[in-house]
C-alpha atoms as a PDB file:
ATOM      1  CA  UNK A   1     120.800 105.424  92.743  1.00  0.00           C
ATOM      2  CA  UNK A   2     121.960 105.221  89.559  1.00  0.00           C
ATOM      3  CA  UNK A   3     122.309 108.210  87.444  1.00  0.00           C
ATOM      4  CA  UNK A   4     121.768 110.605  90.136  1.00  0.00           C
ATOM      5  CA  UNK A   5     123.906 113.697  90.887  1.00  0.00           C
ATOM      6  CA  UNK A   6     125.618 112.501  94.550  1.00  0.00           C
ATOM      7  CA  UNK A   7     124.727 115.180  96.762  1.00  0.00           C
ATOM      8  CA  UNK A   8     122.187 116.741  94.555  1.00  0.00           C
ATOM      9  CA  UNK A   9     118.094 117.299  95.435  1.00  0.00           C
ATOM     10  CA  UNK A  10     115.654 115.003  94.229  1.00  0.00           C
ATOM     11  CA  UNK A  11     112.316 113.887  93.869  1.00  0.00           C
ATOM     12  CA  UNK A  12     111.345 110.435  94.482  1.00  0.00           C
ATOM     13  CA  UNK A  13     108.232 108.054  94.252  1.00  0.00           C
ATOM     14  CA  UNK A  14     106.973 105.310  96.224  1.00  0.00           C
ATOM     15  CA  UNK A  15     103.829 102.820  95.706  1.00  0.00           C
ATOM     16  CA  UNK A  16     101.731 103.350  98.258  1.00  0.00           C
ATOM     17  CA  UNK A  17     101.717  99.272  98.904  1.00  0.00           C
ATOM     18  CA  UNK A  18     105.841  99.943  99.536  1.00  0.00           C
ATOM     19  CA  UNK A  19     105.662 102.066 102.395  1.00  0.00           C
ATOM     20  CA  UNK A  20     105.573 101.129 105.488  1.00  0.00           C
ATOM     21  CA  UNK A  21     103.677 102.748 109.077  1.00  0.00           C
ATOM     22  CA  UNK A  22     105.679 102.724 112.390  1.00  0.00           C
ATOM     23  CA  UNK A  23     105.569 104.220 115.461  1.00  0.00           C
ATOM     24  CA  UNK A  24     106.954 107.689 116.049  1.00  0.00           C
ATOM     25  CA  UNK A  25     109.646 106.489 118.202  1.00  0.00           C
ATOM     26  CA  UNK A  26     110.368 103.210 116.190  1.00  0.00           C
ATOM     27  CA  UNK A  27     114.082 102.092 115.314  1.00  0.00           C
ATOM     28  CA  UNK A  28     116.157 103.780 112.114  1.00  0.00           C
ATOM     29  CA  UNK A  29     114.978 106.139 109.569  1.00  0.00           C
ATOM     30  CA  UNK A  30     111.287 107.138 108.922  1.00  0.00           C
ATOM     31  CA  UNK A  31     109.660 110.352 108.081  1.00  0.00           C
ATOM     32  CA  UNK A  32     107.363 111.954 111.011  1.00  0.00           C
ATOM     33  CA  UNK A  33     103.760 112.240 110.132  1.00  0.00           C
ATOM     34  CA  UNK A  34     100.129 112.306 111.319  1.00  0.00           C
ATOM     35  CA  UNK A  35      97.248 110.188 110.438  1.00  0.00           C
ATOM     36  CA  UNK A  36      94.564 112.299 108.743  1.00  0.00           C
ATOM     37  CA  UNK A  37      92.079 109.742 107.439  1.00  0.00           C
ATOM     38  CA  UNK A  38      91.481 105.774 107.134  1.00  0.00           C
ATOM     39  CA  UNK A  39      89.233 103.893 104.913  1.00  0.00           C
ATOM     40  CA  UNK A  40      88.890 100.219 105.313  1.00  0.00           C
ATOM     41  CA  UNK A  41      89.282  98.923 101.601  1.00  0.00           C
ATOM     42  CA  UNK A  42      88.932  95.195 101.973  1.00  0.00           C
ATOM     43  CA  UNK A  43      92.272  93.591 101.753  1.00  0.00           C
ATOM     44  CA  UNK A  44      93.932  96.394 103.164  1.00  0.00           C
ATOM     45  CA  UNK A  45      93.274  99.775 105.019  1.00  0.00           C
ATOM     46  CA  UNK A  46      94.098 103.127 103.033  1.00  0.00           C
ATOM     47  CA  UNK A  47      95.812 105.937 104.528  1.00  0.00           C
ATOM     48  CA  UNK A  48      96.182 109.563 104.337  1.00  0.00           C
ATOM     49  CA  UNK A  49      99.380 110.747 105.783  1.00  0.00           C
ATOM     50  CA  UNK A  50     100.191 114.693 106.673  1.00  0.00           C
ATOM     51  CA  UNK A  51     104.368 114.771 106.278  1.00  0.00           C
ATOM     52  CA  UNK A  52     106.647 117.569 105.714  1.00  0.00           C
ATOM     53  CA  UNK A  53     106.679 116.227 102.595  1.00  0.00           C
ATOM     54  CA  UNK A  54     103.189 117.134 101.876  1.00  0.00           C
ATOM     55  CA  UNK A  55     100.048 114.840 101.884  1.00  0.00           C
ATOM     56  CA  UNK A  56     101.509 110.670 101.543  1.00  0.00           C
ATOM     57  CA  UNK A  57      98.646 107.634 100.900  1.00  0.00           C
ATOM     58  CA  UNK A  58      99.642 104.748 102.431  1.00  0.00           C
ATOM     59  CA  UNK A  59      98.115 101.471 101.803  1.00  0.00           C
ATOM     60  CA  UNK A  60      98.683  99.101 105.079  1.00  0.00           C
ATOM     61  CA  UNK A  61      97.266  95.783 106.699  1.00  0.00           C
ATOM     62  CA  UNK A  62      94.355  95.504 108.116  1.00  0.00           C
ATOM     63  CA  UNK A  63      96.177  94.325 111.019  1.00  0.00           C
ATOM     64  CA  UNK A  64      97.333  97.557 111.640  1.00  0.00           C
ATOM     65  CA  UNK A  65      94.789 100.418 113.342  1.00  0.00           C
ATOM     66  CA  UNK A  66      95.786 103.874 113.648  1.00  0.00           C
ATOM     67  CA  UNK A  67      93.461 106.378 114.067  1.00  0.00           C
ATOM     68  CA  UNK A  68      92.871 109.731 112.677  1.00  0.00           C
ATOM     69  CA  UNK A  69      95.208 112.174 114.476  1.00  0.00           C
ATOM     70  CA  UNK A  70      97.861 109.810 115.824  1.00  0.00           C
ATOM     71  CA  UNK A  71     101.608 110.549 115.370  1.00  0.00           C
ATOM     72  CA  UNK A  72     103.224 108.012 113.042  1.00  0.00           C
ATOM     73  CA  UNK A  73     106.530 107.398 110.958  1.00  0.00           C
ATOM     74  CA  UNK A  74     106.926 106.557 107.419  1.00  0.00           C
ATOM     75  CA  UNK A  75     109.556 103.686 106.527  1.00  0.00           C
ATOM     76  CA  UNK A  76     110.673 103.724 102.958  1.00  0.00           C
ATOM     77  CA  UNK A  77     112.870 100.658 102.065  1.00  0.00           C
ATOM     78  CA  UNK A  78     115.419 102.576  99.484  1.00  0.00           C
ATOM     79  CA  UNK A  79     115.057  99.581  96.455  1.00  0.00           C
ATOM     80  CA  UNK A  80     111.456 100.858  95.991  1.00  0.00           C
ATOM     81  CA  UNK A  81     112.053 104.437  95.687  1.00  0.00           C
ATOM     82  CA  UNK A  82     112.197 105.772  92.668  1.00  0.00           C
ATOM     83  CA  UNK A  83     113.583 109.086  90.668  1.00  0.00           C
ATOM     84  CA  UNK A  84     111.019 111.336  89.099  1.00  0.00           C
ATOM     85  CA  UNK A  85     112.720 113.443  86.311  1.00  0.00           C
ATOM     86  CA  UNK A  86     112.369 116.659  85.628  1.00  0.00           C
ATOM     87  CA  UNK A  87     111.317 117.240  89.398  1.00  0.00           C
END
């Protein structure tokens, strides 16, 4: 990313519409978590996420149905992550 120390730590942000829910033993890079809590919210089911990188809401389709305490991964597609500075 632009304007980033290479090799330095960072904080990052992603939309909760920009992230994406996979199986634990999907294909390429995703973040383990567990499925705390769903809420059917019309259009679209919302998510709470436990990760090692602390509590993540998700918004997903509702063609998509995980249930509370199933293992899942977290896909992040890089052009929608963004810096947070000062973090």
């Amino acid at each position: 990313m632009p304007g980033l120390d290479a090799g330095g730590a960072t904080r990052l942000m992603a939309r909760p519409e920009q992230i994406d829910i996979v199986a634990p033993d999907a294909d390429g890079v995703h973040l383990p978590g567990k499925i705390l809590s769903r809420y059917f919210n019309g259009g679209h089911m919302d998510y709470r996420i436990a990760s090692d990188a602390g509590e993540i809401a998700v918004h997903a389709s509702t063609a998509q149905d995980w249930a509370p305490g199933t293992a899942v991964g977290l896909r992040f597609d890089p052009d929608r992550l963004w810096p947070l500075e000062g973090a």
